[in-house]
C-alpha atoms as a PDB file:
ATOM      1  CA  UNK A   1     106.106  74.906 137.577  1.00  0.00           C
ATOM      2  CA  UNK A   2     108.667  72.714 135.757  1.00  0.00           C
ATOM      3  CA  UNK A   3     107.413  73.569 132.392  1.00  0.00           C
ATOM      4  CA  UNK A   4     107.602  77.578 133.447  1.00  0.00           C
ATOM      5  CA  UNK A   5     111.195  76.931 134.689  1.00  0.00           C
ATOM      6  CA  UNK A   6     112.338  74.876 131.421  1.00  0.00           C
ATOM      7  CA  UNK A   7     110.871  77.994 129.639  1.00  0.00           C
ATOM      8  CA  UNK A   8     112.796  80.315 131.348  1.00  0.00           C
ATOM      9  CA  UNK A   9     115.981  78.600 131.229  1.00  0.00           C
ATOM     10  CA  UNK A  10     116.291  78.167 127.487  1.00  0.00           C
ATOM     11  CA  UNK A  11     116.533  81.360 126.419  1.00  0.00           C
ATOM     12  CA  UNK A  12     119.187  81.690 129.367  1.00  0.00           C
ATOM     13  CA  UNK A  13     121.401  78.498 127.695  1.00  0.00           C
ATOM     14  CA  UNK A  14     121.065  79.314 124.183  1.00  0.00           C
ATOM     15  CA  UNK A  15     122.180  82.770 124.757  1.00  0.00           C
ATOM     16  CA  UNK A  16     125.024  80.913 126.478  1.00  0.00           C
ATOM     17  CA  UNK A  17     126.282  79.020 124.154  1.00  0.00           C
ATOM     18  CA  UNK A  18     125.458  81.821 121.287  1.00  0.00           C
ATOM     19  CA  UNK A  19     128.490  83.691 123.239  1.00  0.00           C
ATOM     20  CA  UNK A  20     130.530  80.738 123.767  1.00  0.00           C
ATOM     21  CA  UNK A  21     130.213  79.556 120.201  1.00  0.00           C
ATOM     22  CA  UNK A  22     130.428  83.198 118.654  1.00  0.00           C
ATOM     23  CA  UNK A  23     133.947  83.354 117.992  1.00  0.00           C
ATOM     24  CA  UNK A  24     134.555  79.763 116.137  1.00  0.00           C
ATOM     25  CA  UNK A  25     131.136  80.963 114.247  1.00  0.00           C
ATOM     26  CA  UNK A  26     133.013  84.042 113.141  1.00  0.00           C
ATOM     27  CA  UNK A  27     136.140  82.053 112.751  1.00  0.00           C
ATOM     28  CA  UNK A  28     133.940  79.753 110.060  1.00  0.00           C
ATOM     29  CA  UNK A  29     132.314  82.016 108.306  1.00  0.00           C
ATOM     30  CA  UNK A  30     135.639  84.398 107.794  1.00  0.00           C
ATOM     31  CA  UNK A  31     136.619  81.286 106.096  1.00  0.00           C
ATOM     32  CA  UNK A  32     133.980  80.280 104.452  1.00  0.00           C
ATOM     33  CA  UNK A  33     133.663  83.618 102.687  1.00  0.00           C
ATOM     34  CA  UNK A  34     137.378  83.559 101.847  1.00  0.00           C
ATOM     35  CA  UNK A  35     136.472  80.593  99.803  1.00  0.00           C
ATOM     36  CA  UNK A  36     133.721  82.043  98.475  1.00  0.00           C
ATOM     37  CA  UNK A  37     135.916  84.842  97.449  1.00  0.00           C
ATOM     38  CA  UNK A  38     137.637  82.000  95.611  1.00  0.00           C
ATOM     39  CA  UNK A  39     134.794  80.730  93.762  1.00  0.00           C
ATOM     40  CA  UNK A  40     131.525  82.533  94.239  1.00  0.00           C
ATOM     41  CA  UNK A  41     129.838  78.889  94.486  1.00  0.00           C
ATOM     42  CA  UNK A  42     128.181  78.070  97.690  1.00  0.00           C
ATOM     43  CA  UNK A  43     128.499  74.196  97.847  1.00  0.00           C
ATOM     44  CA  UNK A  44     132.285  74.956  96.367  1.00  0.00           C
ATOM     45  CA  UNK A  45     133.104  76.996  99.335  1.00  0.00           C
ATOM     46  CA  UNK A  46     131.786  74.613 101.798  1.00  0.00           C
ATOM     47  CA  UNK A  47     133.484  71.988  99.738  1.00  0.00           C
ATOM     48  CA  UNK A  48     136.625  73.829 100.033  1.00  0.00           C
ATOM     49  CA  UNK A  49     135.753  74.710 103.807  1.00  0.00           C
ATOM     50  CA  UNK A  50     135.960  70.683 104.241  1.00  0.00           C
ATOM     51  CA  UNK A  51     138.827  70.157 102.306  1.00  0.00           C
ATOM     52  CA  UNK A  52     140.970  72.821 105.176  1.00  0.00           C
ATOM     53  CA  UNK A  53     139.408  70.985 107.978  1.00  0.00           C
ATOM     54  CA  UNK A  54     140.158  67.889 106.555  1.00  0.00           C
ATOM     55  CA  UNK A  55     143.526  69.058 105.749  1.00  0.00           C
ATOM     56  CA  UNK A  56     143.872  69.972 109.861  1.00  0.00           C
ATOM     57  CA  UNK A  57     142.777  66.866 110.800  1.00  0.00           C
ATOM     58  CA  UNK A  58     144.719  64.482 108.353  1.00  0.00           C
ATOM     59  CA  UNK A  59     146.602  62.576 111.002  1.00  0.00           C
ATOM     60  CA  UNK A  60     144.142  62.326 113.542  1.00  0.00           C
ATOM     61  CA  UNK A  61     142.448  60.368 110.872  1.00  0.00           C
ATOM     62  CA  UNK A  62     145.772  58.750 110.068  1.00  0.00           C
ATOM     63  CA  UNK A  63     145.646  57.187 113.780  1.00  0.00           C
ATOM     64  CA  UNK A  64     142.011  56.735 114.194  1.00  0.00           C
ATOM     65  CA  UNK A  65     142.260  54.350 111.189  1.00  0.00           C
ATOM     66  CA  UNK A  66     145.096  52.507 112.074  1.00  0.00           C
ATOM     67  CA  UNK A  67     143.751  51.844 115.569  1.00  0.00           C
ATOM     68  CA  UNK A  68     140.993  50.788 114.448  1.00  0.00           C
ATOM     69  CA  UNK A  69     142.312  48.227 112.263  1.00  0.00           C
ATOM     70  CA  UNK A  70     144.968  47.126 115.209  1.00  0.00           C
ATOM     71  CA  UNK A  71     141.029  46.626 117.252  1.00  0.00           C
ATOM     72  CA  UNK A  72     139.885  44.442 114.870  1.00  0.00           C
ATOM     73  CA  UNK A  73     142.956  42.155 114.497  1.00  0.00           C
ATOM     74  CA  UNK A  74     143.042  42.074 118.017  1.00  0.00           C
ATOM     75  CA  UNK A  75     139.835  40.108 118.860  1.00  0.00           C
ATOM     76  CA  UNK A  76     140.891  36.412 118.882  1.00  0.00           C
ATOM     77  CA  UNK A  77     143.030  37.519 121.815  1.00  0.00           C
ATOM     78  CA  UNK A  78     140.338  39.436 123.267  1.00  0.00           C
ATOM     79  CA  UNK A  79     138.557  36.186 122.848  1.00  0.00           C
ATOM     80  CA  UNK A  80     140.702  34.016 124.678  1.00  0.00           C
ATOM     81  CA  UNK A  81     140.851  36.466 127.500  1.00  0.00           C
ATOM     82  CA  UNK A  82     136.908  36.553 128.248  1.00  0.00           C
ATOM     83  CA  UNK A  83     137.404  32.663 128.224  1.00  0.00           C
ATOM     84  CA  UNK A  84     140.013  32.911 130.562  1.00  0.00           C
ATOM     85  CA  UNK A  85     138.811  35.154 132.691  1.00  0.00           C
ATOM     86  CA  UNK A  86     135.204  34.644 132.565  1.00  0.00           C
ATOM     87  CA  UNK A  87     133.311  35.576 135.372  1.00  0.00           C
ATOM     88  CA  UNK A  88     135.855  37.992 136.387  1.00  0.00           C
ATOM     89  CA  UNK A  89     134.641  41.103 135.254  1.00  0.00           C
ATOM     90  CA  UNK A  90     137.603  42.784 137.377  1.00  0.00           C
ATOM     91  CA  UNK A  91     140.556  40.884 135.869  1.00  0.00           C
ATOM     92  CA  UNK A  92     139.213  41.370 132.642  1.00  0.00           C
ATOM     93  CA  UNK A  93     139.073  44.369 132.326  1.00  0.00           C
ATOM     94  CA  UNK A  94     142.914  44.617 133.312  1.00  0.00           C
ATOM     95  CA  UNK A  95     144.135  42.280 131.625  1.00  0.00           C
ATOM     96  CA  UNK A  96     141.958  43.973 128.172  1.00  0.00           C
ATOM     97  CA  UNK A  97     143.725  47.166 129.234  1.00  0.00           C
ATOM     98  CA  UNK A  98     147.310  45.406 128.868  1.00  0.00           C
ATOM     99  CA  UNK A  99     146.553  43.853 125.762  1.00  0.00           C
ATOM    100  CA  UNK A 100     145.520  47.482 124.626  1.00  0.00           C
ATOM    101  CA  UNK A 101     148.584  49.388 125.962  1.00  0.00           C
ATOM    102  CA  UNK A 102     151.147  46.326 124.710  1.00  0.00           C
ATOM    103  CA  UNK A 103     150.123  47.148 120.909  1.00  0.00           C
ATOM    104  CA  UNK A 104     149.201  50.672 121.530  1.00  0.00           C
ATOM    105  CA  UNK A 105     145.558  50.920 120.175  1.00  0.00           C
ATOM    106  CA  UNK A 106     142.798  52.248 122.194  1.00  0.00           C
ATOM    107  CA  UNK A 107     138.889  51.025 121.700  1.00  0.00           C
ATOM    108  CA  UNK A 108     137.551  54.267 121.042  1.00  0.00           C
ATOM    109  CA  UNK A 109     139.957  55.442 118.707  1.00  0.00           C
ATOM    110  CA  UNK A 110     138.683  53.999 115.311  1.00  0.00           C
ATOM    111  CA  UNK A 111     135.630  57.019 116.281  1.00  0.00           C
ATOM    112  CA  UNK A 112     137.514  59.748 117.172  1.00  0.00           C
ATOM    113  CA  UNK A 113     137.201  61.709 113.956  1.00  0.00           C
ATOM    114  CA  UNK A 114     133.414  60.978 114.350  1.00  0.00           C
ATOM    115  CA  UNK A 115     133.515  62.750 117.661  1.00  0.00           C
ATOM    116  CA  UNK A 116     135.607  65.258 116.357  1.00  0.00           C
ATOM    117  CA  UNK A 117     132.891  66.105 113.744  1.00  0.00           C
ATOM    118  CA  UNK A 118     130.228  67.194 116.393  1.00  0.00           C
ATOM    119  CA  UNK A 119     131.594  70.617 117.095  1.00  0.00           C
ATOM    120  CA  UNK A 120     132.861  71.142 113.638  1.00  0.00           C
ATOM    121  CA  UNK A 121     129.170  70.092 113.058  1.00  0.00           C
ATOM    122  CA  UNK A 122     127.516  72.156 115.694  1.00  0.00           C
ATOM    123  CA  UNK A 123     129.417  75.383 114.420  1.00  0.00           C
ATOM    124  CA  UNK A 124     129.068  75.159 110.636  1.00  0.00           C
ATOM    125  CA  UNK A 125     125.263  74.766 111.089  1.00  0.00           C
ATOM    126  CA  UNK A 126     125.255  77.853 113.273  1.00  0.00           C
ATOM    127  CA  UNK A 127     127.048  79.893 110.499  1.00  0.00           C
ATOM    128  CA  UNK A 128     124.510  78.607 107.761  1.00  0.00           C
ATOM    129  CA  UNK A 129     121.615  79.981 110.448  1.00  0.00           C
ATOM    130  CA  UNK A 130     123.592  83.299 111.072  1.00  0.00           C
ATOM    131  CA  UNK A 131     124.347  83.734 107.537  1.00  0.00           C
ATOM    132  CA  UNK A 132     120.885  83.456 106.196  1.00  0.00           C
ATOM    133  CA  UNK A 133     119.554  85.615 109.083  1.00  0.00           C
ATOM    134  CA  UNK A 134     116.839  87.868 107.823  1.00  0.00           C
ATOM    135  CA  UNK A 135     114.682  90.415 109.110  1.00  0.00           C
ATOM    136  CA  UNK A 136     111.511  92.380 108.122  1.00  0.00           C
ATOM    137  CA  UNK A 137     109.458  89.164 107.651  1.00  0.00           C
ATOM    138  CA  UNK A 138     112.230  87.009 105.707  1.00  0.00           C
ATOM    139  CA  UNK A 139     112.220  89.992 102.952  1.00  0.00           C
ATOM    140  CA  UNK A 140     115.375  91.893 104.035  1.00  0.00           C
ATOM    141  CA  UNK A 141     118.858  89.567 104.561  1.00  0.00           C
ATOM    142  CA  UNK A 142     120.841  90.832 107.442  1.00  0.00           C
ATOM    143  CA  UNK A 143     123.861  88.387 107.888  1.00  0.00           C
ATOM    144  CA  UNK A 144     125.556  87.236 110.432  1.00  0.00           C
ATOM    145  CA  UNK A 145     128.732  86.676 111.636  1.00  0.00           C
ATOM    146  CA  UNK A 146     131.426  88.569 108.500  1.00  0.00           C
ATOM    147  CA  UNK A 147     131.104  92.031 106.991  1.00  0.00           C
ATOM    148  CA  UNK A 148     128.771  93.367 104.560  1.00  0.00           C
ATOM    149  CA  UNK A 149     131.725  94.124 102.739  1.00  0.00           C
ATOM    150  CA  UNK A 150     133.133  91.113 101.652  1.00  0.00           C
ATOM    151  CA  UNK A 151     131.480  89.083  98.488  1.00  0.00           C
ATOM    152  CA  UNK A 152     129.586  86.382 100.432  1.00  0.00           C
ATOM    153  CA  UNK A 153     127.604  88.593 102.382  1.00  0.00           C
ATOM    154  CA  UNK A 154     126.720  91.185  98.835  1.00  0.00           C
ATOM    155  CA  UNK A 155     125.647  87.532  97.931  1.00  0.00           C
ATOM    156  CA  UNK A 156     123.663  86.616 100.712  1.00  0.00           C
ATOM    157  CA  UNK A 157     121.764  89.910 100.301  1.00  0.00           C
ATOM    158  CA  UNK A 158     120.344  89.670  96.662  1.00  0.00           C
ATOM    159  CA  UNK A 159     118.822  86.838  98.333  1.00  0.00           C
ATOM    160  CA  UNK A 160     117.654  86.730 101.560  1.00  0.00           C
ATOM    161  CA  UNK A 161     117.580  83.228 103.332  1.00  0.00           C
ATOM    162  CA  UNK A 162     118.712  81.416 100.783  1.00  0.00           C
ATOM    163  CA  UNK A 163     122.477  80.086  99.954  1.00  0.00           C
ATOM    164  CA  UNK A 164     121.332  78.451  96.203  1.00  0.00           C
ATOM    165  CA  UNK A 165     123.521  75.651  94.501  1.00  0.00           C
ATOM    166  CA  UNK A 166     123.512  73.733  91.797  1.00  0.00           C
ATOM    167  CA  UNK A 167     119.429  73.810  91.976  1.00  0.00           C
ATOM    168  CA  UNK A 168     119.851  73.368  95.861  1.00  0.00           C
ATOM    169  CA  UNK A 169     118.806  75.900  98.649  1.00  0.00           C
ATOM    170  CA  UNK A 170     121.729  74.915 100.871  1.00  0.00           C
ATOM    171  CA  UNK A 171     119.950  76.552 104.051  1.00  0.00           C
ATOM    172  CA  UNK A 172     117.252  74.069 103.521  1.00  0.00           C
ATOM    173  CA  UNK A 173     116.916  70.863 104.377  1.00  0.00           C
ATOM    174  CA  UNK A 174     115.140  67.665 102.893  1.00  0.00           C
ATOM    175  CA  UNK A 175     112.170  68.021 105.473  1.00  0.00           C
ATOM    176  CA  UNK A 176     111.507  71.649 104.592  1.00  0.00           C
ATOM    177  CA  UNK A 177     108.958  72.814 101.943  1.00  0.00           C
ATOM    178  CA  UNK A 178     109.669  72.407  98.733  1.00  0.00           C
ATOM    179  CA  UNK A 179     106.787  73.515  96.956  1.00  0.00           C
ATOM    180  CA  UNK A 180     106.515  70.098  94.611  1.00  0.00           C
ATOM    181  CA  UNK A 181     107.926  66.703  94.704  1.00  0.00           C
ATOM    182  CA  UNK A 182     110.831  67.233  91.806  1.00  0.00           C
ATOM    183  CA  UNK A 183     112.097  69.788  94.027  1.00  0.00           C
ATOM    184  CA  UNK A 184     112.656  67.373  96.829  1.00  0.00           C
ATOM    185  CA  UNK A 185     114.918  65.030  94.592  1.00  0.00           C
ATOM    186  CA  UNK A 186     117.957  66.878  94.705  1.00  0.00           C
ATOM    187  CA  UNK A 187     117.894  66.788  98.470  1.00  0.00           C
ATOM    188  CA  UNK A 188     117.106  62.850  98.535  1.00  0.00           C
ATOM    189  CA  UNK A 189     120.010  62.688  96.064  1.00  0.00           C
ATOM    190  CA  UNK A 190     122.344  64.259  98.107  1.00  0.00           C
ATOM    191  CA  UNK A 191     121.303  62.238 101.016  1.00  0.00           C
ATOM    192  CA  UNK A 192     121.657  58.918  99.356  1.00  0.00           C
ATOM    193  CA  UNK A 193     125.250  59.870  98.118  1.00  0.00           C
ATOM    194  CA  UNK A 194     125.971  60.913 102.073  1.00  0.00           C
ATOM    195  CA  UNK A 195     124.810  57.301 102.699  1.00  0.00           C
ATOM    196  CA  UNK A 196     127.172  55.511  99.759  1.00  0.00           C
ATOM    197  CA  UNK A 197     130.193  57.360 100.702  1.00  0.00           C
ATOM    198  CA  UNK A 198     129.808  56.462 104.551  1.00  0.00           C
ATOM    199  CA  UNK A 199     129.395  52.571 103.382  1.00  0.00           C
ATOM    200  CA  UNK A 200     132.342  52.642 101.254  1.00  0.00           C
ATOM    201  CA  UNK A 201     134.667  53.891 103.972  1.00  0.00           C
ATOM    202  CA  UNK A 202     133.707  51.290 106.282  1.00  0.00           C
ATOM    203  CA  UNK A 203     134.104  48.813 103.797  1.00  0.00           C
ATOM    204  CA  UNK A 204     137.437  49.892 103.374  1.00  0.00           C
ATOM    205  CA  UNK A 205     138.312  49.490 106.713  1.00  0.00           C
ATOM    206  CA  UNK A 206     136.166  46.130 107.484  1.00  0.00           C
ATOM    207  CA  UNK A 207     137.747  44.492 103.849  1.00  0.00           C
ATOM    208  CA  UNK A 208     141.151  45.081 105.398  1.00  0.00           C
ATOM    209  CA  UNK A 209     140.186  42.799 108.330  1.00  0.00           C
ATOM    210  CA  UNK A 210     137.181  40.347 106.626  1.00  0.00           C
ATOM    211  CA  UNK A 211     139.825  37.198 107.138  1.00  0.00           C
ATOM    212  CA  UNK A 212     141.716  37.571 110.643  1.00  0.00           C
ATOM    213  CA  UNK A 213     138.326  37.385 112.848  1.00  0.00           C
ATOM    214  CA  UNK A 214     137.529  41.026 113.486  1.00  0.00           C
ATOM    215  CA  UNK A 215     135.430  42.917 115.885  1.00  0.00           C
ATOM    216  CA  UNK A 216     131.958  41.738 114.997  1.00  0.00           C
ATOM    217  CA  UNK A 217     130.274  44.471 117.515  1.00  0.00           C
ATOM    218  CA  UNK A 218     132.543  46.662 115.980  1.00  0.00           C
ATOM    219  CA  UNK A 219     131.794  46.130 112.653  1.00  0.00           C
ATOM    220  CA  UNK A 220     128.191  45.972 113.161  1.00  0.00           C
ATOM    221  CA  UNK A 221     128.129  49.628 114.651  1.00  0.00           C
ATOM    222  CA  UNK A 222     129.838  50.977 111.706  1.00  0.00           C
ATOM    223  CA  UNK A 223     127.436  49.198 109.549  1.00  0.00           C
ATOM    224  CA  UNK A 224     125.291  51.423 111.648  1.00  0.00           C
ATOM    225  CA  UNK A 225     126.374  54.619 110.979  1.00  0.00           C
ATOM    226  CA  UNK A 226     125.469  55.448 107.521  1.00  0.00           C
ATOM    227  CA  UNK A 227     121.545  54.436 108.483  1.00  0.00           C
ATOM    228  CA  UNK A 228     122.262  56.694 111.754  1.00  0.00           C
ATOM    229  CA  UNK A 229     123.555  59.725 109.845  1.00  0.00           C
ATOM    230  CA  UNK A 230     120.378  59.591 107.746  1.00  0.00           C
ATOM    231  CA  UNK A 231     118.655  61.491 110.175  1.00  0.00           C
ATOM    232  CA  UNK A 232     120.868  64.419 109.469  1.00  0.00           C
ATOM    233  CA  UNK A 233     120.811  63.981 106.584  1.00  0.00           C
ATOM    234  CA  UNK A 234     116.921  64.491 106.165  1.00  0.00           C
ATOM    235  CA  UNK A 235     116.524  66.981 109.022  1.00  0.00           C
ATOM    236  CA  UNK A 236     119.535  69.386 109.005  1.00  0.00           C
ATOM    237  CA  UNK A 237     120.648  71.951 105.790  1.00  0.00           C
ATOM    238  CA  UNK A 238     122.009  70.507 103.171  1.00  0.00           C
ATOM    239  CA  UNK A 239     125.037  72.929 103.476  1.00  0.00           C
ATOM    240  CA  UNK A 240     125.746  70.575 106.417  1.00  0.00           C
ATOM    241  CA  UNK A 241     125.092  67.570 104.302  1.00  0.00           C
ATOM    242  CA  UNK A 242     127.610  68.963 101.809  1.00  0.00           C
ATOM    243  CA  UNK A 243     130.396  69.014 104.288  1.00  0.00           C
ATOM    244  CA  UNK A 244     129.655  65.558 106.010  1.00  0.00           C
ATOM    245  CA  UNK A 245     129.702  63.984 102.123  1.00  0.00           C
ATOM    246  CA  UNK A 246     132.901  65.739 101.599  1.00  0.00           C
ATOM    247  CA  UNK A 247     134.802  65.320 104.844  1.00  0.00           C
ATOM    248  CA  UNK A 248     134.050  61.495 104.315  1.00  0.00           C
ATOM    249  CA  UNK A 249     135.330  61.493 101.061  1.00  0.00           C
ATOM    250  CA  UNK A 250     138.607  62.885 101.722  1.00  0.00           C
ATOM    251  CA  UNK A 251     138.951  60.126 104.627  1.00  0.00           C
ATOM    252  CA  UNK A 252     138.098  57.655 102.172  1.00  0.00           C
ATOM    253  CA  UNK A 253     140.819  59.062  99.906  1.00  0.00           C
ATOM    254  CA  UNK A 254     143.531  59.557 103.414  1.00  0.00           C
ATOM    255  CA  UNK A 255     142.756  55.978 104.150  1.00  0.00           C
ATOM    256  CA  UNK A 256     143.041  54.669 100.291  1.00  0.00           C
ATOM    257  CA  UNK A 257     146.094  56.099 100.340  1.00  0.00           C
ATOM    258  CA  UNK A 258     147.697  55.358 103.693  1.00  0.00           C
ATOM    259  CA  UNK A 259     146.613  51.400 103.395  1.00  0.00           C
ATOM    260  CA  UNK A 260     148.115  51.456  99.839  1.00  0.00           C
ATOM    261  CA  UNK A 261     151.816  52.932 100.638  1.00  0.00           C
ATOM    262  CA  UNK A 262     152.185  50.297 103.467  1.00  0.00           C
ATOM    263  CA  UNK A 263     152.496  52.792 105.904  1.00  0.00           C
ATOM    264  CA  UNK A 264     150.065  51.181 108.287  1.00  0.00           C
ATOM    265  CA  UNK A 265     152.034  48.754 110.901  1.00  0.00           C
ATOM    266  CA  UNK A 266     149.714  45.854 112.154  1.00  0.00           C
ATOM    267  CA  UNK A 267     150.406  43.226 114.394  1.00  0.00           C
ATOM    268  CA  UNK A 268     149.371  39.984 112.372  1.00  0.00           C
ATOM    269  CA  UNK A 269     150.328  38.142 115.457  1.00  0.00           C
ATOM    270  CA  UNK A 270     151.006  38.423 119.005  1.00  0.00           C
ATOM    271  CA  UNK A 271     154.083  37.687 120.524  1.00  0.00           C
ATOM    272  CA  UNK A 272     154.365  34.972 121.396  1.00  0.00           C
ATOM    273  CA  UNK A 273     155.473  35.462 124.866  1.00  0.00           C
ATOM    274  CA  UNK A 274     152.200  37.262 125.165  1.00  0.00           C
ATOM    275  CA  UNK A 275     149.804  34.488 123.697  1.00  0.00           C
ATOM    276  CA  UNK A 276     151.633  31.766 126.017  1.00  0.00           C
ATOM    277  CA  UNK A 277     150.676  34.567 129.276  1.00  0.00           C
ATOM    278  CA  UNK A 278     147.212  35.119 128.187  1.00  0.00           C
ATOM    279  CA  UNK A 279     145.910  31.644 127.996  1.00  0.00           C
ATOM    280  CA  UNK A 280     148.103  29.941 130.445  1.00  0.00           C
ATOM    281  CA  UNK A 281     145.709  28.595 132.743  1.00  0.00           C
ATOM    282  CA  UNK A 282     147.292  29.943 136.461  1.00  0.00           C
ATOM    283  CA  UNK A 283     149.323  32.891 135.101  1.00  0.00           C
ATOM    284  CA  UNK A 284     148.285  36.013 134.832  1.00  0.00           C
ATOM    285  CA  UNK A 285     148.962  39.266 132.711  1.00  0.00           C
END
């Protein structure tokens, strides 16, 4: 009876969130073709399709970086207060949430354009489904989402299910069939270079705090990532693997740039005023 229910409800939800998502998937793929229009490329009009997102989201990134620097060279004085307080779950946590608003940094921030790459995620690999939509067996394309007018879609037509780049079927991913082993290297490629980029961004941020006793949980989960974001990289299209390779290398190139002009503002040290508080042993913060 479960089974027959989960059944039933499935089609119910995806049809759901097919009408929820429907206008940021027509939103997407107006752009997308617009690039395309640009340069009849695929993987240069999801590149470009990145580099407008990325564009959006440049300060978010701004302040996601910078707090989570400020959460690394806040530790020792995290430190000190799970000594203090230690077996006090209760005035820990307060007194973490003081230290927190003080310097203005929050814990999650140093993720937030991670989270914010879900839906931008979930959407782009809804319009590289829709777009590659076919009927009659796979032989006749019949896509989704813009007008047959524009160039993308005329495209998109001449060859049905397929988005083809630089010897890549973009619509495909690594775990599809290939046909022979050569033709999986380009996808391994692109997955490997997914991985790099992802380690050299968080060895930007972790070199910046390698001598002032950083987050070692921290830093250890964004060591994690890059393995973590394999699994994308293998399973979903690598249209999507295109825009997660690009989107990190424009943070890489947002951070580069906002660590080298000094903008970034980091407390080095507490106040002192603050320090004396925190470890007194009968005050409180």
């Amino acid at each position: 009876m479960s089974t027959q229910l989960v059944v039933g409800v499935l089609p119910i939800l995806g049809s759901t969130l097919g009408r929820i998502f429907a206008p940021l998937y027509q939103a997407m793929a107006w752009l997308l073709a617009g690039c395309y229009a640009l340069v009849p490329n695929y993987a240069v009009a999801i590149t470009l399709l990145t580099i407008v997102v990325m564009a959006v989201s440049a300060p978010l990134t701004l302040k996601a970086t910078r707090s989570a620097l400020a959460m690394q060279r806040l530790q020792p004085e995290l430190k000190k207060l799970q000594q203090k307080y230690k077996g006090d779950r209760l005035r820990l946590n307060e007194a973490m949430q003081e230290l927190y608003r003080d310097h203005g940094v929050s814990p999650l921030g140093g993720f937030l354009p991670l989270l914010l790459q879900f839906p931008v995620f979930v959407v782009l690999l809804g319009v590289i489904r829709g777009l590659t939509h076919t009927i009659d067996h796979g032989r006749v394309a019949a896509p989704l989402y813009i007008s047959h007018s524009v160039q993308l879609a005329k495209s998109l037509r001449a060859d049905p299910g397929q988005m083809h780049a630089f010897g890549i079927n973009l619509a495909s991913s690594l775990l599809s069939p290939h046909g022979s082993w050569a033709a999986y290297l380009p996808y391994a490629a692109l997955a490997l270079v997914g991985v790099a980029v992802q380690w050299i961004q968080t060895r930007q941020i972790n070199r910046r705090t390698s001598n002032s006793g950083g987050a070692t949980q921290v830093k250890v989960l964004q060591r994690l990532i890059p393995l973590v974001s394999v699994l994308i990289y293998v399973r979903f299209p690598a249209g999507v693997v295109v825009y997660f390779v690009v989107s990190t290398v424009c943070r890489i190139a947002i951070q580069a740039f906002d660590l080298g002009s000094g903008s970034i503002r980091l407390p080095s040290q507490l106040d002192t005023d603050w320090r004396e508080t925190a470890v007194s042993p009968d005050g409180g913060p």
